[in-house]
Protein backbone atom coordinates (compact mmCIF):
# COMPACT_ATOMS: atom_id res chain seq x y z
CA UNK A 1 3.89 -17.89 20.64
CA UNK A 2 2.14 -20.23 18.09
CA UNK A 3 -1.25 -18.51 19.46
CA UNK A 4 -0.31 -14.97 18.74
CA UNK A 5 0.92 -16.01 15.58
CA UNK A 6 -2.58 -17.89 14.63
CA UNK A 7 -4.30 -14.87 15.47
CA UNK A 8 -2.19 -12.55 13.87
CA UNK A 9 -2.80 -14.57 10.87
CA UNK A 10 -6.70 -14.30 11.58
CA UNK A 11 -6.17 -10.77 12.05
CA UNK A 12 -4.31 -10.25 8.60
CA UNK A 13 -6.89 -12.24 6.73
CA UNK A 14 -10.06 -10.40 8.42
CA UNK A 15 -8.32 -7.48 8.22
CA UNK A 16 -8.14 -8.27 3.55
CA UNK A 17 -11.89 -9.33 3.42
CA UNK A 18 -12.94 -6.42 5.78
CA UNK A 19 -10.99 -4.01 3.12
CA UNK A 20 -12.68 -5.62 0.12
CA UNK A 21 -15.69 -5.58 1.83
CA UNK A 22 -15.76 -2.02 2.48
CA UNK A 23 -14.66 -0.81 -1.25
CA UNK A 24 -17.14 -2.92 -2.22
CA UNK A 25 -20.11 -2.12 -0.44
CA UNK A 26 -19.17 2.22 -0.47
CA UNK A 27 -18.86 2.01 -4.48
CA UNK A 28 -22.15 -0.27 -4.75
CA UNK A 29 -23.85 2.36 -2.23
CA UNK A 30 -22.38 5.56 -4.03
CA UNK A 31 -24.05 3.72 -7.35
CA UNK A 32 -27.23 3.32 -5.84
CA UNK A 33 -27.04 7.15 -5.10
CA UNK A 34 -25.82 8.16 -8.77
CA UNK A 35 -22.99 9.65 -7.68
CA UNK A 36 -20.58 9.91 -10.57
CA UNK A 37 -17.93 6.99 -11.31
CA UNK A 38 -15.31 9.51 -11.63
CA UNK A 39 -16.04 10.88 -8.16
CA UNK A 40 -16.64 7.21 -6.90
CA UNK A 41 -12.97 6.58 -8.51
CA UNK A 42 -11.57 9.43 -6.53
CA UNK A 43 -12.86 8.72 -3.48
CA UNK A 44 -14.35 5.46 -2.45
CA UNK A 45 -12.08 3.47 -4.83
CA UNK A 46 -8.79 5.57 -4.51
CA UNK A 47 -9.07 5.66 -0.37
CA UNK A 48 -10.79 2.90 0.29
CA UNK A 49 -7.97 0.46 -1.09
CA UNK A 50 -5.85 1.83 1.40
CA UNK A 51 -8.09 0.89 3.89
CA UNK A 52 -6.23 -2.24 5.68
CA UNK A 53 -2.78 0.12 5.83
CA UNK A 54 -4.79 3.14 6.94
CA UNK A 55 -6.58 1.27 9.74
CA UNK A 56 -3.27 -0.75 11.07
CA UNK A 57 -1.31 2.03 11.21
CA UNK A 58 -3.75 3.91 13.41
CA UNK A 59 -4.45 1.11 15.71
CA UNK A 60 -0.29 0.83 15.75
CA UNK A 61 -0.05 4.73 16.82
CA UNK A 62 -2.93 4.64 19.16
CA UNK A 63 -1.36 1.99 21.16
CA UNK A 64 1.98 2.95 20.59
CA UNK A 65 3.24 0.47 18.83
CA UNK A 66 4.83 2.95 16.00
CA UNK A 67 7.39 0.78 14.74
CA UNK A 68 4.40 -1.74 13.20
CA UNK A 69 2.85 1.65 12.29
CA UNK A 70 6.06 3.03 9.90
CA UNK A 71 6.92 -0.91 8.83
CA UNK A 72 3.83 -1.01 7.32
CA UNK A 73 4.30 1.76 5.08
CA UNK A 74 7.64 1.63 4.28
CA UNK A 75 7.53 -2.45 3.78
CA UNK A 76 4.19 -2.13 2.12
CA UNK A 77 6.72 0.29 -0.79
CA UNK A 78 8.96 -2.30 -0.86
CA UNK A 79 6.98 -5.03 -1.17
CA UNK A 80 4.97 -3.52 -4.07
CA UNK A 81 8.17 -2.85 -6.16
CA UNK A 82 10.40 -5.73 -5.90
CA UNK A 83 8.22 -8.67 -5.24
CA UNK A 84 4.81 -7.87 -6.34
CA UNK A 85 6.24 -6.33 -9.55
CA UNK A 86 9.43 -9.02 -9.51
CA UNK A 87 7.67 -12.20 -9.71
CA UNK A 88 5.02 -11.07 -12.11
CA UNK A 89 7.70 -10.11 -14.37
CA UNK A 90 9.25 -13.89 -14.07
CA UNK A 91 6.29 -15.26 -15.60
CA UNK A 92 5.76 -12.36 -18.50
CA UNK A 93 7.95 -9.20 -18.90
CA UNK A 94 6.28 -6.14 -17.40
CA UNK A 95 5.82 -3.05 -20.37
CA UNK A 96 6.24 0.10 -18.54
CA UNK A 97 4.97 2.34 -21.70
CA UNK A 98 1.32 3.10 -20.33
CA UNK A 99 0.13 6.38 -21.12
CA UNK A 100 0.59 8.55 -18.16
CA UNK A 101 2.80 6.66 -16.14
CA UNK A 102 5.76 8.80 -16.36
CA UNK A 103 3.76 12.07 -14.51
CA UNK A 104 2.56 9.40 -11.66
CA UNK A 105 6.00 8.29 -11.40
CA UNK A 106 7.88 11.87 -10.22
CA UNK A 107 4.40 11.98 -8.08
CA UNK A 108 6.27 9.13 -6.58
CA UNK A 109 9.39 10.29 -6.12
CA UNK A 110 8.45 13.32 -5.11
CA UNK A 111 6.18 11.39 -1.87
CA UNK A 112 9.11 9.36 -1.14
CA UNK A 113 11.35 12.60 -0.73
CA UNK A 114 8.68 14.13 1.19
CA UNK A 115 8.38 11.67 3.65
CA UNK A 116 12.09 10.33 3.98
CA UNK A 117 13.12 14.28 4.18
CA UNK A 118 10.62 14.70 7.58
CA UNK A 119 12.04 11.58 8.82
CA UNK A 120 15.89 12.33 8.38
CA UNK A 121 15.10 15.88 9.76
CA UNK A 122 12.85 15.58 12.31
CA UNK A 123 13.62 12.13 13.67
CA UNK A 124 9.55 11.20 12.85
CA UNK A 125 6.20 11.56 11.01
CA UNK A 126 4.46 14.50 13.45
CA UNK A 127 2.07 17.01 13.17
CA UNK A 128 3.58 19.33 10.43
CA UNK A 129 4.92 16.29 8.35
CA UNK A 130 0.96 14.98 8.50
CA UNK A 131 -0.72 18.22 7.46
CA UNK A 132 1.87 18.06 4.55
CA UNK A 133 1.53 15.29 3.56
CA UNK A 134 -1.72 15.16 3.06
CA UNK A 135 -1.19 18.14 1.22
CA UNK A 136 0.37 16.59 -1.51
CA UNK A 137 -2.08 13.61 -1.64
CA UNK A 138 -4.70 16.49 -2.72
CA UNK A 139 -2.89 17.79 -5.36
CA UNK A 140 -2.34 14.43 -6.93
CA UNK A 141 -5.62 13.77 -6.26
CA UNK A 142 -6.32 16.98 -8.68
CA UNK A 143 -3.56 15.26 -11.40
CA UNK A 144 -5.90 12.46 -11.21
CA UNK A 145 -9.47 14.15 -11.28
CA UNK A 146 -7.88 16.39 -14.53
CA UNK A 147 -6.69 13.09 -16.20
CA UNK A 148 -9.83 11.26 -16.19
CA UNK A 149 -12.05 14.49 -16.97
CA UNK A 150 -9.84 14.63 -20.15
CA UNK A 151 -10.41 10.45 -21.06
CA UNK A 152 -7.01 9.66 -19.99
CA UNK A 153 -7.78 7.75 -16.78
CA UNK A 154 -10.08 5.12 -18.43
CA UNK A 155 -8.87 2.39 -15.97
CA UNK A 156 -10.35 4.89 -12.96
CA UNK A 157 -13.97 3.90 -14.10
CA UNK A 158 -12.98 0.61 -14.60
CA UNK A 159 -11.96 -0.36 -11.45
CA UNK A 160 -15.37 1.38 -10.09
CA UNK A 161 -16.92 -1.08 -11.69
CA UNK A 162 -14.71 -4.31 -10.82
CA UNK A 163 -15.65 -3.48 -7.28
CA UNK A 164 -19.81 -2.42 -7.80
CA UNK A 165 -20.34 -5.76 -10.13
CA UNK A 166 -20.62 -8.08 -6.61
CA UNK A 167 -23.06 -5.27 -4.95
CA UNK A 168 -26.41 -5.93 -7.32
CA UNK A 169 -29.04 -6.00 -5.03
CA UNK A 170 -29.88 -2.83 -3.03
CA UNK A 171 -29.27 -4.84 0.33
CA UNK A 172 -25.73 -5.89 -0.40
CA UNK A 173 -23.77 -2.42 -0.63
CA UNK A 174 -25.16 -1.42 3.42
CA UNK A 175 -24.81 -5.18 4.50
CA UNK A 176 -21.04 -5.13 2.84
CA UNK A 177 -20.43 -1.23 4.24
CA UNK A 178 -21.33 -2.48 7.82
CA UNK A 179 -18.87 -6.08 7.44
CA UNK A 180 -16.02 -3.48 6.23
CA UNK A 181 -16.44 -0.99 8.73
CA UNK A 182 -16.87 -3.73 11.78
CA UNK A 183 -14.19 -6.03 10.55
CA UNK A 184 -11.45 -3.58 9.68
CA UNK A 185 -10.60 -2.12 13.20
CA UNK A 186 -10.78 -6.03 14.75
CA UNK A 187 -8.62 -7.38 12.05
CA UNK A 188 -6.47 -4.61 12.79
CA UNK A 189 -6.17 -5.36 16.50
CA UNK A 190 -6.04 -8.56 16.34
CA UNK A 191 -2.33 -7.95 13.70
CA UNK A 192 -1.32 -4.76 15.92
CA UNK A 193 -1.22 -6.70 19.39
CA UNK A 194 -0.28 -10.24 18.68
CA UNK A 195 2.65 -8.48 16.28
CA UNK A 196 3.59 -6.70 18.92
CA UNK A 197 3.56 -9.96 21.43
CA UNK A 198 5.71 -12.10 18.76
CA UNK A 199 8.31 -8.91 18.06
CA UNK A 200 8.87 -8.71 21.84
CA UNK A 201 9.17 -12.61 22.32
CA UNK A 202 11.70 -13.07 19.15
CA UNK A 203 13.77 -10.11 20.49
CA UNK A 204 13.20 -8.30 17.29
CA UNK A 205 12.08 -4.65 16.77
CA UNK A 206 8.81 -4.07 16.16
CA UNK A 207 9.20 -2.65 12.68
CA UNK A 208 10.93 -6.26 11.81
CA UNK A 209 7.06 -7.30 12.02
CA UNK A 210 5.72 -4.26 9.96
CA UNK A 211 8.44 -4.41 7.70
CA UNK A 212 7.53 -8.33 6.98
CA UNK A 213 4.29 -9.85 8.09
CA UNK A 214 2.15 -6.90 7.97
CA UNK A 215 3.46 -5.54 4.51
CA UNK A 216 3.56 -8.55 3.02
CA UNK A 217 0.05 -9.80 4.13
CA UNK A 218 -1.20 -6.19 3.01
CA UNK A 219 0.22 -6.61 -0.23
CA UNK A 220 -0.79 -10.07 -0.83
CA UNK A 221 -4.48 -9.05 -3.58
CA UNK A 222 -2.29 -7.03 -5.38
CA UNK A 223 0.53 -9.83 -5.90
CA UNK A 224 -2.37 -12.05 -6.68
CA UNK A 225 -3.77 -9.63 -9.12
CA UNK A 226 -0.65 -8.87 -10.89
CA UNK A 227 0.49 -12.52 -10.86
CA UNK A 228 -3.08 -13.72 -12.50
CA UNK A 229 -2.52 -10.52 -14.73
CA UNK A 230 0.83 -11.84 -15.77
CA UNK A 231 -0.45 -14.90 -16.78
CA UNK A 232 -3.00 -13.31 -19.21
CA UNK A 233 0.42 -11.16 -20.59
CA UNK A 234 -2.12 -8.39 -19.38
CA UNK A 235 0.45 -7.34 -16.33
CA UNK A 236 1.34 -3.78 -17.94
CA UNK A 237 -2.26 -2.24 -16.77
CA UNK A 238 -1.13 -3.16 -13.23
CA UNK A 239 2.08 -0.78 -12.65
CA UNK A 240 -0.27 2.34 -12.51
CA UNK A 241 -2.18 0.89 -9.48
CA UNK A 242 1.41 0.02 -8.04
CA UNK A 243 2.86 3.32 -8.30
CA UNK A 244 -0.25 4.48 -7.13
CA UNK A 245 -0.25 2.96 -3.99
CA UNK A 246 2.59 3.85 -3.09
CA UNK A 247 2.21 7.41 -3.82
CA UNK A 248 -0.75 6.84 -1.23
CA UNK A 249 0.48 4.80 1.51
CA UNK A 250 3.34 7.76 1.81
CA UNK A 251 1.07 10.67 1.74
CA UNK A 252 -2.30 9.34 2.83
CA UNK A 253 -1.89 6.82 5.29
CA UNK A 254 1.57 8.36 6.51
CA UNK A 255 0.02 11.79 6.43
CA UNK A 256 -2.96 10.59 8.69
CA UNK A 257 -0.35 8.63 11.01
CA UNK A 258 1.27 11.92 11.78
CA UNK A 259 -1.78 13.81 12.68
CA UNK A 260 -2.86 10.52 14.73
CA UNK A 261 0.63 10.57 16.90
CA UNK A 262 4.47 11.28 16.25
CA UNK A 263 5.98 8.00 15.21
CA UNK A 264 9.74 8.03 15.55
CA UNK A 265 11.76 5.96 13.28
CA UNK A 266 14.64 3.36 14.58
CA UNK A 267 18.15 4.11 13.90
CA UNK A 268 18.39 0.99 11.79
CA UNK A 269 15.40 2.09 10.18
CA UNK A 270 17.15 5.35 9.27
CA UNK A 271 20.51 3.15 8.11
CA UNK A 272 18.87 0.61 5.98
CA UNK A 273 15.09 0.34 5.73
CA UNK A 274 14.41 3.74 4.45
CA UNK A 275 17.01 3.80 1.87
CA UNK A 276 15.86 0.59 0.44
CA UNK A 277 12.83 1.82 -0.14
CA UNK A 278 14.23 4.80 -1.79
CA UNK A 279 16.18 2.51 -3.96
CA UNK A 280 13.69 0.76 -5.27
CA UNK A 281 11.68 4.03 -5.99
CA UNK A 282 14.70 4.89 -7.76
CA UNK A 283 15.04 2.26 -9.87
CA UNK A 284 11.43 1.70 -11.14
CA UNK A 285 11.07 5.28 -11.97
CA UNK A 286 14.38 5.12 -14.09
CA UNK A 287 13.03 2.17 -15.94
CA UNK A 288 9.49 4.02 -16.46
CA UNK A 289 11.82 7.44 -17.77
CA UNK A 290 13.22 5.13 -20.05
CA UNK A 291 9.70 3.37 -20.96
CA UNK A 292 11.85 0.24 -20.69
CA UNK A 293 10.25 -2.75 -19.71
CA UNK A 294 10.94 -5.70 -16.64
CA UNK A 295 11.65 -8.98 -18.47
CA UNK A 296 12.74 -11.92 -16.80
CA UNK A 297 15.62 -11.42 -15.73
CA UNK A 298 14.76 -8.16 -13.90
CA UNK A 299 11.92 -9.66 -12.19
CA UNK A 300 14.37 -12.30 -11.13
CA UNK A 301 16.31 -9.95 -9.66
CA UNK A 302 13.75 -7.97 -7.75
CA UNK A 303 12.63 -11.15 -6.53
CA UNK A 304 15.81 -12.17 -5.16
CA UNK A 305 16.33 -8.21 -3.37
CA UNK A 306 13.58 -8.88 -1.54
CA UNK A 307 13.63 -12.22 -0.28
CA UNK A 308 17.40 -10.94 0.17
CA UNK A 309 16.36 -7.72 2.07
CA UNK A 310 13.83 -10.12 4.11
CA UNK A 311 16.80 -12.43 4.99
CA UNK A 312 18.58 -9.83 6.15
CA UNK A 313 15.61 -8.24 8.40
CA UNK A 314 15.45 -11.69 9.74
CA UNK A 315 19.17 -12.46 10.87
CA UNK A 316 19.11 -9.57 12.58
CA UNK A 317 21.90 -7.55 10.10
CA UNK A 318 19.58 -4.71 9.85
């Protein structure tokens, strides 16, 4: 088992530079070509983030390993609340005041229903639950195109140009586009098959590894981000891009899984994955309503859910 897990590993961490890679290289391209930040923000930036989730849970469907394929998103939710938000918040309280944040939040809630409402009624993400999903990722996609039209989405255009500032020469963008777009789908077989192997030789269920490894691995720049982020006090900026993924790994890369394949969920999944994730939904967006804040002690206890909720994946209780 110790070489599926070493590739796994070397999946995971081709699979992260492939993803930078390709954001990289698309926004340094669509620069080259004058095409708007805005539309650069909407598209290249606002996808193309997504990319490592997108990609593994398509390889996972393909090759019917769905369980890594509905881990990934639902960990990937959890993750992104209680431990990439949690620990942050243990080095410098989190302000959840930002302009805007409130709207993006029910966006949120409203994905999470979506999703969880297909799942507990239909047994699985399908055909229908795809097309409308993806439904909904348009129209927030139109909340997000009127916000920055009207100057309220200044931290679109700024994250267009975080990614084009390593693309200056006019050979780098095609020469990052083609390391994305190579690397991705490898990295992506390379987690999808030896996760697979290890679930099967642990006795575990396969969303045990999408739930953990995969999610956490996925989520690992944007706990790095936030964490450096907290360290300036400059953490607050980072919730929006939280929330927002979220809101995209449900309706994007969910709502592309179901047009891919049906991907049933487990019964434990049903029982205790998918409600933690609700949970935590739940309780960030209460504490953005409130445009309260995640001090220290908070963050403490987010941290400790999830290692908590990990533990319990891990003995087997859920």
């Amino acid at each position: 088992m110790l070489t599926e897990t070493l590739l796994l590993l070397a999946g995971l961490a081709l699979l992260l530079v492939a993803g930078d890679f390709l954001v990289r290289g698309a926004v340094g391209l669509a620069k080259l070509l004058n095409v708007p930040p805005l539309l650069i923000g909407l598209t290249v930036v606002a996808f193309g983030t997504s990319a490592p989730e997108l990609v593994v849970t398509i390889q996972a469907v393909l090759s019917g390993d769905n369980g890594i394929a509905m881990g990934n998103i639902v960990g990937s939710n959890i993750a992104n609340i209680l431990l990439v938000l949690g620990l942050p918040a243990v080095i410098s309280a989190i302000s959840l005041k930002t302009p805007r944040l409130g709207r993006h939040a029910v966006v949120m809630l409203i994905a999470t229903a979506a999703f969880c409402a297909f799942v507990y009624a239909r047994g699985a993400i399908d055909t229908l639950a795809g097309a409308v999903l993806l439904s909904l990722i348009a129209a927030y996609l139109v909340l997000i195109w009127r916000e920055a039209k009207a100057g309220e989405n200044a931290e679109l255009v700024a994250e267009v140009e975080e990614f084009g500032q390593a693309a200056t020469a006019r050979w780098k963008p095609p020469l990052y586009l083609v390391v994305g777009l190579v690397g991705l789908p490898i990295g992506a077989q390379l987690l999808v098959e030896n996760g697979a192997a290890i679930a099967e030789a642990l006795g575990v269920r396969e969303e045990v590894i999408g739930l953990t490894v995969v999610a956490f691995g996925t989520s690992l720049p944007e706990l790095a981000t936030v964490i450096a982020a907290a360290m300036k006090r400059e953490a607050d900026v980072a919730v929006g891009n939280i929330v927002g993924s979220n809101i995209f790994n449900l309706l994007f890369v969910g709502g592309v899984a179901g047009l891919v394949g049906t991907s049933a969920f487990s019964s434990e999944a049903l029982r205790f994955d998918l409600p933690v994730m609700v949970g935590a939904a739940l309780i960030l967006s209460f504490l953005i309503f409130r445009r309260s804040r995640i001090g220290r002690l908070l963050g403490i206890f987010f941290t400790l859910a999830y290692v908590a909720y990990i533990a319990a994946l891990g003995m087997g209780v859920a």
